[in-house]
PDB file of N, CA and C in Angstrom:
ATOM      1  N   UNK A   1     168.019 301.417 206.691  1.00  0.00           N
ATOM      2  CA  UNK A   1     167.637 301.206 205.296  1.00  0.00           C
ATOM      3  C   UNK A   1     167.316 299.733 205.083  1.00  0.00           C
ATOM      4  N   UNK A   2     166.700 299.935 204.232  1.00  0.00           N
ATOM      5  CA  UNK A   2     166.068 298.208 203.952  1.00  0.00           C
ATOM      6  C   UNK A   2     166.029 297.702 202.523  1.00  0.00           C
ATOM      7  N   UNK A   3     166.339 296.395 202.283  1.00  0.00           N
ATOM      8  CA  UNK A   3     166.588 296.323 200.756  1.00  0.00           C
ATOM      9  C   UNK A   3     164.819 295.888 200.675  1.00  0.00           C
ATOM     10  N   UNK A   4     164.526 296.359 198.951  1.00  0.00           N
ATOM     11  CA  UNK A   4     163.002 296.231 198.635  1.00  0.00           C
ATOM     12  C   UNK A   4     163.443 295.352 197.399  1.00  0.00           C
ATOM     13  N   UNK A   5     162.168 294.995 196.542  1.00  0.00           N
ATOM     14  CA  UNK A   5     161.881 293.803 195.490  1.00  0.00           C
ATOM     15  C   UNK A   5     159.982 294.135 195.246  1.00  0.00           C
ATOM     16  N   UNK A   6     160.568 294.312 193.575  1.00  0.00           N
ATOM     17  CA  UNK A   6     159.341 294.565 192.778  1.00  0.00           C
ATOM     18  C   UNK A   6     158.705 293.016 192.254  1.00  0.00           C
ATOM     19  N   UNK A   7     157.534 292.677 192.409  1.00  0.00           N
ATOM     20  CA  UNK A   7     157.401 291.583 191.759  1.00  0.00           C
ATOM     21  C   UNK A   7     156.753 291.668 190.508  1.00  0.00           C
ATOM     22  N   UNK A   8     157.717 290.787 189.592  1.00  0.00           N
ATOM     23  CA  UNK A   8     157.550 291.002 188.075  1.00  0.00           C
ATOM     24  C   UNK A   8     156.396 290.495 187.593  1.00  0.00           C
ATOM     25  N   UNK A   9     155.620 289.748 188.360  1.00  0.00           N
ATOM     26  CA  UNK A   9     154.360 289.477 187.873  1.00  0.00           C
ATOM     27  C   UNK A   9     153.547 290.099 188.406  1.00  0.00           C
ATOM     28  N   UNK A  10     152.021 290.634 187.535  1.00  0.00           N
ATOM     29  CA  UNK A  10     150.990 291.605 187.510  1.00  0.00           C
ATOM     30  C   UNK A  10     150.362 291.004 188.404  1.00  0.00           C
ATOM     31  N   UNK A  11     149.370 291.430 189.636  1.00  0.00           N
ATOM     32  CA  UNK A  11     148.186 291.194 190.311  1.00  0.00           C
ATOM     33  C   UNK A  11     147.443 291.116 189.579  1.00  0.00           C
ATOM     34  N   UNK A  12     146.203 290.796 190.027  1.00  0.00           N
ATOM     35  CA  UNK A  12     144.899 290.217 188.924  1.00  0.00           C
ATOM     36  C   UNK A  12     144.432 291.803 189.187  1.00  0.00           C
ATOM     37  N   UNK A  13     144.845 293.455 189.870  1.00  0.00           N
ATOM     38  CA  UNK A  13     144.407 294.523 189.066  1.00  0.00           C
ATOM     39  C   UNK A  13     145.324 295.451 188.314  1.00  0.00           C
ATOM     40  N   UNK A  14     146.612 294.631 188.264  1.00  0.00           N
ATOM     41  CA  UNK A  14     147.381 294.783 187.347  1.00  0.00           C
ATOM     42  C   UNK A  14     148.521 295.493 187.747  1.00  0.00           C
ATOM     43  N   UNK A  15     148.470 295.644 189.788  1.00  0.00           N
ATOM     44  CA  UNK A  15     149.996 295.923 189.983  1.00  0.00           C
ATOM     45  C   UNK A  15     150.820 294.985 190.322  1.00  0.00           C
ATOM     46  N   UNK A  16     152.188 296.049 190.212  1.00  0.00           N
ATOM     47  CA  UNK A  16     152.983 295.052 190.553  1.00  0.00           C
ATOM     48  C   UNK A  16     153.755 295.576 192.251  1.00  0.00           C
ATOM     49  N   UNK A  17     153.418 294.458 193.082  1.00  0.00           N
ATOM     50  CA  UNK A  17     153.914 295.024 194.419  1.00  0.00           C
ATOM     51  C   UNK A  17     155.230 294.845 194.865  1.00  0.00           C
ATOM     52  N   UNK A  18     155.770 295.843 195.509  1.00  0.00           N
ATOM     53  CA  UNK A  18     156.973 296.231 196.164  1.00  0.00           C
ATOM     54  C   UNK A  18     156.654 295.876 197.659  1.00  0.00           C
ATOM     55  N   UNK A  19     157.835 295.200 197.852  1.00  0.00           N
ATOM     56  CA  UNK A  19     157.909 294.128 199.223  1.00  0.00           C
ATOM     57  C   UNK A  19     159.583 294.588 199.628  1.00  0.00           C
ATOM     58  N   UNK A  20     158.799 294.572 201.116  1.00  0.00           N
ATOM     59  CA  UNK A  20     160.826 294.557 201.721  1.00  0.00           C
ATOM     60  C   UNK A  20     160.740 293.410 201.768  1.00  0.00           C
ATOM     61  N   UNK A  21     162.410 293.170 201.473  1.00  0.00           N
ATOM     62  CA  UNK A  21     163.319 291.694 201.147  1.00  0.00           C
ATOM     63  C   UNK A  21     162.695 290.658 202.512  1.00  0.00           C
ATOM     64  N   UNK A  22     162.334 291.294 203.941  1.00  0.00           N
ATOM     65  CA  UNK A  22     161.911 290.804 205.125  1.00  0.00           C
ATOM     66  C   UNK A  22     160.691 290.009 205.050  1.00  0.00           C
ATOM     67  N   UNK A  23     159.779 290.514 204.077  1.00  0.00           N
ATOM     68  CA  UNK A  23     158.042 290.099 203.725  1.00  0.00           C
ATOM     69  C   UNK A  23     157.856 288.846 203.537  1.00  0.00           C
ATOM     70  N   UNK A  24     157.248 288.173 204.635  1.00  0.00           N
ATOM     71  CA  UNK A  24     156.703 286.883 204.207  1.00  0.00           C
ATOM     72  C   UNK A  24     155.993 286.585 202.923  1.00  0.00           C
ATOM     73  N   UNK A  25     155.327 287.627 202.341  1.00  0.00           N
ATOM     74  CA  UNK A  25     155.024 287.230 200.757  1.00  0.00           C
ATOM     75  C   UNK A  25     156.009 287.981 199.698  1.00  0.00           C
ATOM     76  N   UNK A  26     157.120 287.838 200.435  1.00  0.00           N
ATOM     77  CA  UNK A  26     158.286 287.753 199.446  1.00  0.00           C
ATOM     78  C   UNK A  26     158.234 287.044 198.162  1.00  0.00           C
ATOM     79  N   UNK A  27     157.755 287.718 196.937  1.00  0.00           N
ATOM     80  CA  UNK A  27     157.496 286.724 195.319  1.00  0.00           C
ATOM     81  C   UNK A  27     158.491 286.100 194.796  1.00  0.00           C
ATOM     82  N   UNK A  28     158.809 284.924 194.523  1.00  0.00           N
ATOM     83  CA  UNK A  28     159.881 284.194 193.882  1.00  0.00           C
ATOM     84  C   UNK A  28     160.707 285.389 192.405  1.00  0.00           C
ATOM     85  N   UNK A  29     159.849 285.500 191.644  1.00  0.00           N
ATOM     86  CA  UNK A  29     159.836 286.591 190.686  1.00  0.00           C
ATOM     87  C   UNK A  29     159.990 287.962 191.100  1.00  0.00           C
ATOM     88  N   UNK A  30     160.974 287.849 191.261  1.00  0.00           N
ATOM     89  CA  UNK A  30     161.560 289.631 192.048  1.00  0.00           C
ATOM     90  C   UNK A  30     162.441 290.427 190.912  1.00  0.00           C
ATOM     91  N   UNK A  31     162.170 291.711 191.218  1.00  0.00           N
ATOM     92  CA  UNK A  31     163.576 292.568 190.364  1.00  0.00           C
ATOM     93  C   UNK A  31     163.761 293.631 191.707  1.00  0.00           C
ATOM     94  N   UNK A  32     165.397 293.523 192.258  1.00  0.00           N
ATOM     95  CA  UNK A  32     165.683 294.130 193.170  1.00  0.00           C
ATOM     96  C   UNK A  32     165.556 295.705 192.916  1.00  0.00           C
ATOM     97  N   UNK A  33     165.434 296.112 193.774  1.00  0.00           N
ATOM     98  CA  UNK A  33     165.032 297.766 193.769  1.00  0.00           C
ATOM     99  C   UNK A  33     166.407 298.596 194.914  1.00  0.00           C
ATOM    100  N   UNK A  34     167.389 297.313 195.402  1.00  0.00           N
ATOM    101  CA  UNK A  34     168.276 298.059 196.043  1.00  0.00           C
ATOM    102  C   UNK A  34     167.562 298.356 197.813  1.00  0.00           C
ATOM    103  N   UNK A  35     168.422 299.108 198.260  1.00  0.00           N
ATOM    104  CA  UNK A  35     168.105 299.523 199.774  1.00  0.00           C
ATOM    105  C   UNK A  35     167.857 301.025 199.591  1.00  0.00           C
ATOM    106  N   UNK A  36     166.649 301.167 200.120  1.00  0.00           N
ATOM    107  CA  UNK A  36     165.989 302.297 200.343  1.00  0.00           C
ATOM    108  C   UNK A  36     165.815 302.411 201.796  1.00  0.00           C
ATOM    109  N   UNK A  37     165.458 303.923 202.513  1.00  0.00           N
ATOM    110  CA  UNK A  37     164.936 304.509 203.678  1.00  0.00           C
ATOM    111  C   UNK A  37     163.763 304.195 203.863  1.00  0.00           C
ATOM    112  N   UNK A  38     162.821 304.514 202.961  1.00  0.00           N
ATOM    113  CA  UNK A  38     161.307 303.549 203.276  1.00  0.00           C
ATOM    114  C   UNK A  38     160.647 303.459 202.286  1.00  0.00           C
ATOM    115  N   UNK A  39     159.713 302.505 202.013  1.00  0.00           N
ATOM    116  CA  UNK A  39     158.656 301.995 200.840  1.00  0.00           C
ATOM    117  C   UNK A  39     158.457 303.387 199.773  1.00  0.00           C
ATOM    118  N   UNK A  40     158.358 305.010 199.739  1.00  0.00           N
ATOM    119  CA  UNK A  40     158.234 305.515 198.703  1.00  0.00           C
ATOM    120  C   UNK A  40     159.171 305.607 197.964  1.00  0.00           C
ATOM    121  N   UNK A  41     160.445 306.058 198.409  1.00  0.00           N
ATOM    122  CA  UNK A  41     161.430 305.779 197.184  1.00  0.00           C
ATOM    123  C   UNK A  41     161.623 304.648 196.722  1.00  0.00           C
ATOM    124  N   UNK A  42     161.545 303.236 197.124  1.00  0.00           N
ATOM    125  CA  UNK A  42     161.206 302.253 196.953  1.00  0.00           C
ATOM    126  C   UNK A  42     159.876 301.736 195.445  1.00  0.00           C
ATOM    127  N   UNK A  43     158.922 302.595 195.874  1.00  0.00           N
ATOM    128  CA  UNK A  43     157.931 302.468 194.883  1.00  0.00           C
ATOM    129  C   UNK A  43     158.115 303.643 193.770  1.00  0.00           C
ATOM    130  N   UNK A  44     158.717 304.633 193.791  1.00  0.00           N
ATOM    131  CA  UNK A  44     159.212 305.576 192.475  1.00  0.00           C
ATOM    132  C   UNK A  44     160.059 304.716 191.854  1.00  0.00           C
ATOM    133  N   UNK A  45     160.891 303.887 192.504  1.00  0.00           N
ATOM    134  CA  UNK A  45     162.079 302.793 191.770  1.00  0.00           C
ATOM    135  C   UNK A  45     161.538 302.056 190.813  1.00  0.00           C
ATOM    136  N   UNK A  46     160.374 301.296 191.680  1.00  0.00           N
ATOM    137  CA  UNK A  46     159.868 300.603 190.657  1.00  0.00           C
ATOM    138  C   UNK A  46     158.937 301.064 189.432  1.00  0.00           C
ATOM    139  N   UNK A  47     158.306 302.300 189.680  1.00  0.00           N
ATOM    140  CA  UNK A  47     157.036 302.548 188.654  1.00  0.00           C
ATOM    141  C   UNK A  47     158.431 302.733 186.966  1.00  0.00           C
ATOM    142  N   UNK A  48     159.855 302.753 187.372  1.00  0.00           N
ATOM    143  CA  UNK A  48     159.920 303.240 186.521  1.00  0.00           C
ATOM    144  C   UNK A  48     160.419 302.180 185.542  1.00  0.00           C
ATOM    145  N   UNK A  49     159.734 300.985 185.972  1.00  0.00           N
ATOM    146  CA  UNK A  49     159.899 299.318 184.892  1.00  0.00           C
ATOM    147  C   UNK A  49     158.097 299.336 185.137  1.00  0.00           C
ATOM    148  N   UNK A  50     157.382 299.429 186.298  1.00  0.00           N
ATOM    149  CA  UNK A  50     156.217 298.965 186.394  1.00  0.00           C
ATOM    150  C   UNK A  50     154.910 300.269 186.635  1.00  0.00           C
ATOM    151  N   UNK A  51     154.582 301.175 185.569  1.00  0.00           N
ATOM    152  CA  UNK A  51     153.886 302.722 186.086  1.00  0.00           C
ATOM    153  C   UNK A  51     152.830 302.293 187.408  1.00  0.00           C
ATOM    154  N   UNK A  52     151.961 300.778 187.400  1.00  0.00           N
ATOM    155  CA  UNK A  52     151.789 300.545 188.338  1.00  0.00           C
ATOM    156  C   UNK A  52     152.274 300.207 189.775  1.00  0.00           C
ATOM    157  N   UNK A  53     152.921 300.017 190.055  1.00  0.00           N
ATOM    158  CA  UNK A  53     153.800 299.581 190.931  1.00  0.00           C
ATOM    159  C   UNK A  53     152.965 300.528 192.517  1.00  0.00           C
ATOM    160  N   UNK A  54     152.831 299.328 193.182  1.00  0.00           N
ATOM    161  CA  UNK A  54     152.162 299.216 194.570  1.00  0.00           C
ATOM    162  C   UNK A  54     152.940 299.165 195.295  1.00  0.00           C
ATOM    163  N   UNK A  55     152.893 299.633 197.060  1.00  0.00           N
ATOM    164  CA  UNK A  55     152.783 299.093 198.386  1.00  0.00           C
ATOM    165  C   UNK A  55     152.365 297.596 198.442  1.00  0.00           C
ATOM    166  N   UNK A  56     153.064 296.784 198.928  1.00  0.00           N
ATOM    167  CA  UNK A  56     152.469 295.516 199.141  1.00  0.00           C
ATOM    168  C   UNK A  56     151.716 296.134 200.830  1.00  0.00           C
ATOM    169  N   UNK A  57     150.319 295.308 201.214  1.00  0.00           N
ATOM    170  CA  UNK A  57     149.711 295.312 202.075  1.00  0.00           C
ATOM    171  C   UNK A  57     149.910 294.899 203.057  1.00  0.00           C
ATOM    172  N   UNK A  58     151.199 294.325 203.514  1.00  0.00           N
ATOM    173  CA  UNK A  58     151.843 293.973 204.578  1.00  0.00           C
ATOM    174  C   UNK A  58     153.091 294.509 205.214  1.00  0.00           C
ATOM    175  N   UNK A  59     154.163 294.753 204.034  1.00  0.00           N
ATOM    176  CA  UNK A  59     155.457 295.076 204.570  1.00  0.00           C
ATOM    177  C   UNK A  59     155.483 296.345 204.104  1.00  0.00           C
ATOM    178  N   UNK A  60     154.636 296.989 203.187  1.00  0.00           N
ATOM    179  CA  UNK A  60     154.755 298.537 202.639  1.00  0.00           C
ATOM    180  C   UNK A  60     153.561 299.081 202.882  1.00  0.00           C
ATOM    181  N   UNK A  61     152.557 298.748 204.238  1.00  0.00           N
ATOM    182  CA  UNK A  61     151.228 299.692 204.093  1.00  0.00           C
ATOM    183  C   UNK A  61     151.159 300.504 203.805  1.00  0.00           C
ATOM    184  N   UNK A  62     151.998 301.752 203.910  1.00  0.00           N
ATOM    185  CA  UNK A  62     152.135 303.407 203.668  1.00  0.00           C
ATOM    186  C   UNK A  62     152.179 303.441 202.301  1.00  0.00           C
ATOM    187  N   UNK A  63     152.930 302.589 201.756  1.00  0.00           N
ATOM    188  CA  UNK A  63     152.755 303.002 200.439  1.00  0.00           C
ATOM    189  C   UNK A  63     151.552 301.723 199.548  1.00  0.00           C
ATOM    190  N   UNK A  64     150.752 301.225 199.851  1.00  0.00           N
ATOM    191  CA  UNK A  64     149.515 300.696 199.085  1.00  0.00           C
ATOM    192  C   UNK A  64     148.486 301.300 199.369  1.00  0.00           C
ATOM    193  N   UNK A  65     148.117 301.487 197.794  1.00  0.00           N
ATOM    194  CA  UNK A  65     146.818 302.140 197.675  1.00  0.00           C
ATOM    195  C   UNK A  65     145.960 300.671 196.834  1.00  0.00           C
ATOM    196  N   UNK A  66     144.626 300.814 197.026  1.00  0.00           N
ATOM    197  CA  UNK A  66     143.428 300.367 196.762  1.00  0.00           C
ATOM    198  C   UNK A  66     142.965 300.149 195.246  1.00  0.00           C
TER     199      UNK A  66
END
């Protein structure tokens, strides 16, 4: 299990990405999401502060979409 982190600030298309705690673009502006099994329960955690809420493109590929 791996602890994840939503970042509270919007992307310029208005998500907000979910990063394991490990991610070099780890955002200063985090709200912890706890330790999850892998990036989707991870990203249901977050949609439910952020309905957008992304895969970051590095540490959560499986879960970012486009």
């Amino acid at each position: 299990m791996e602890r994840y982190y939503v970042n509270q600030r919007q992307q310029a298309n208005g998500d907000h990405e979910v990063h394991k705690a490990t991610c070099q673009y780890l955002p200063v502006n985090r709200t912890d999401l706890g330790y999850h099994a892998g990036c989707q329960t991870a990203v249901v955690a977050a949609r439910r502060m952020y309905p957008t809420a992304n895969g970051c493109y590095y540490c959560s590929y499986v879960c970012h979409t486009t």
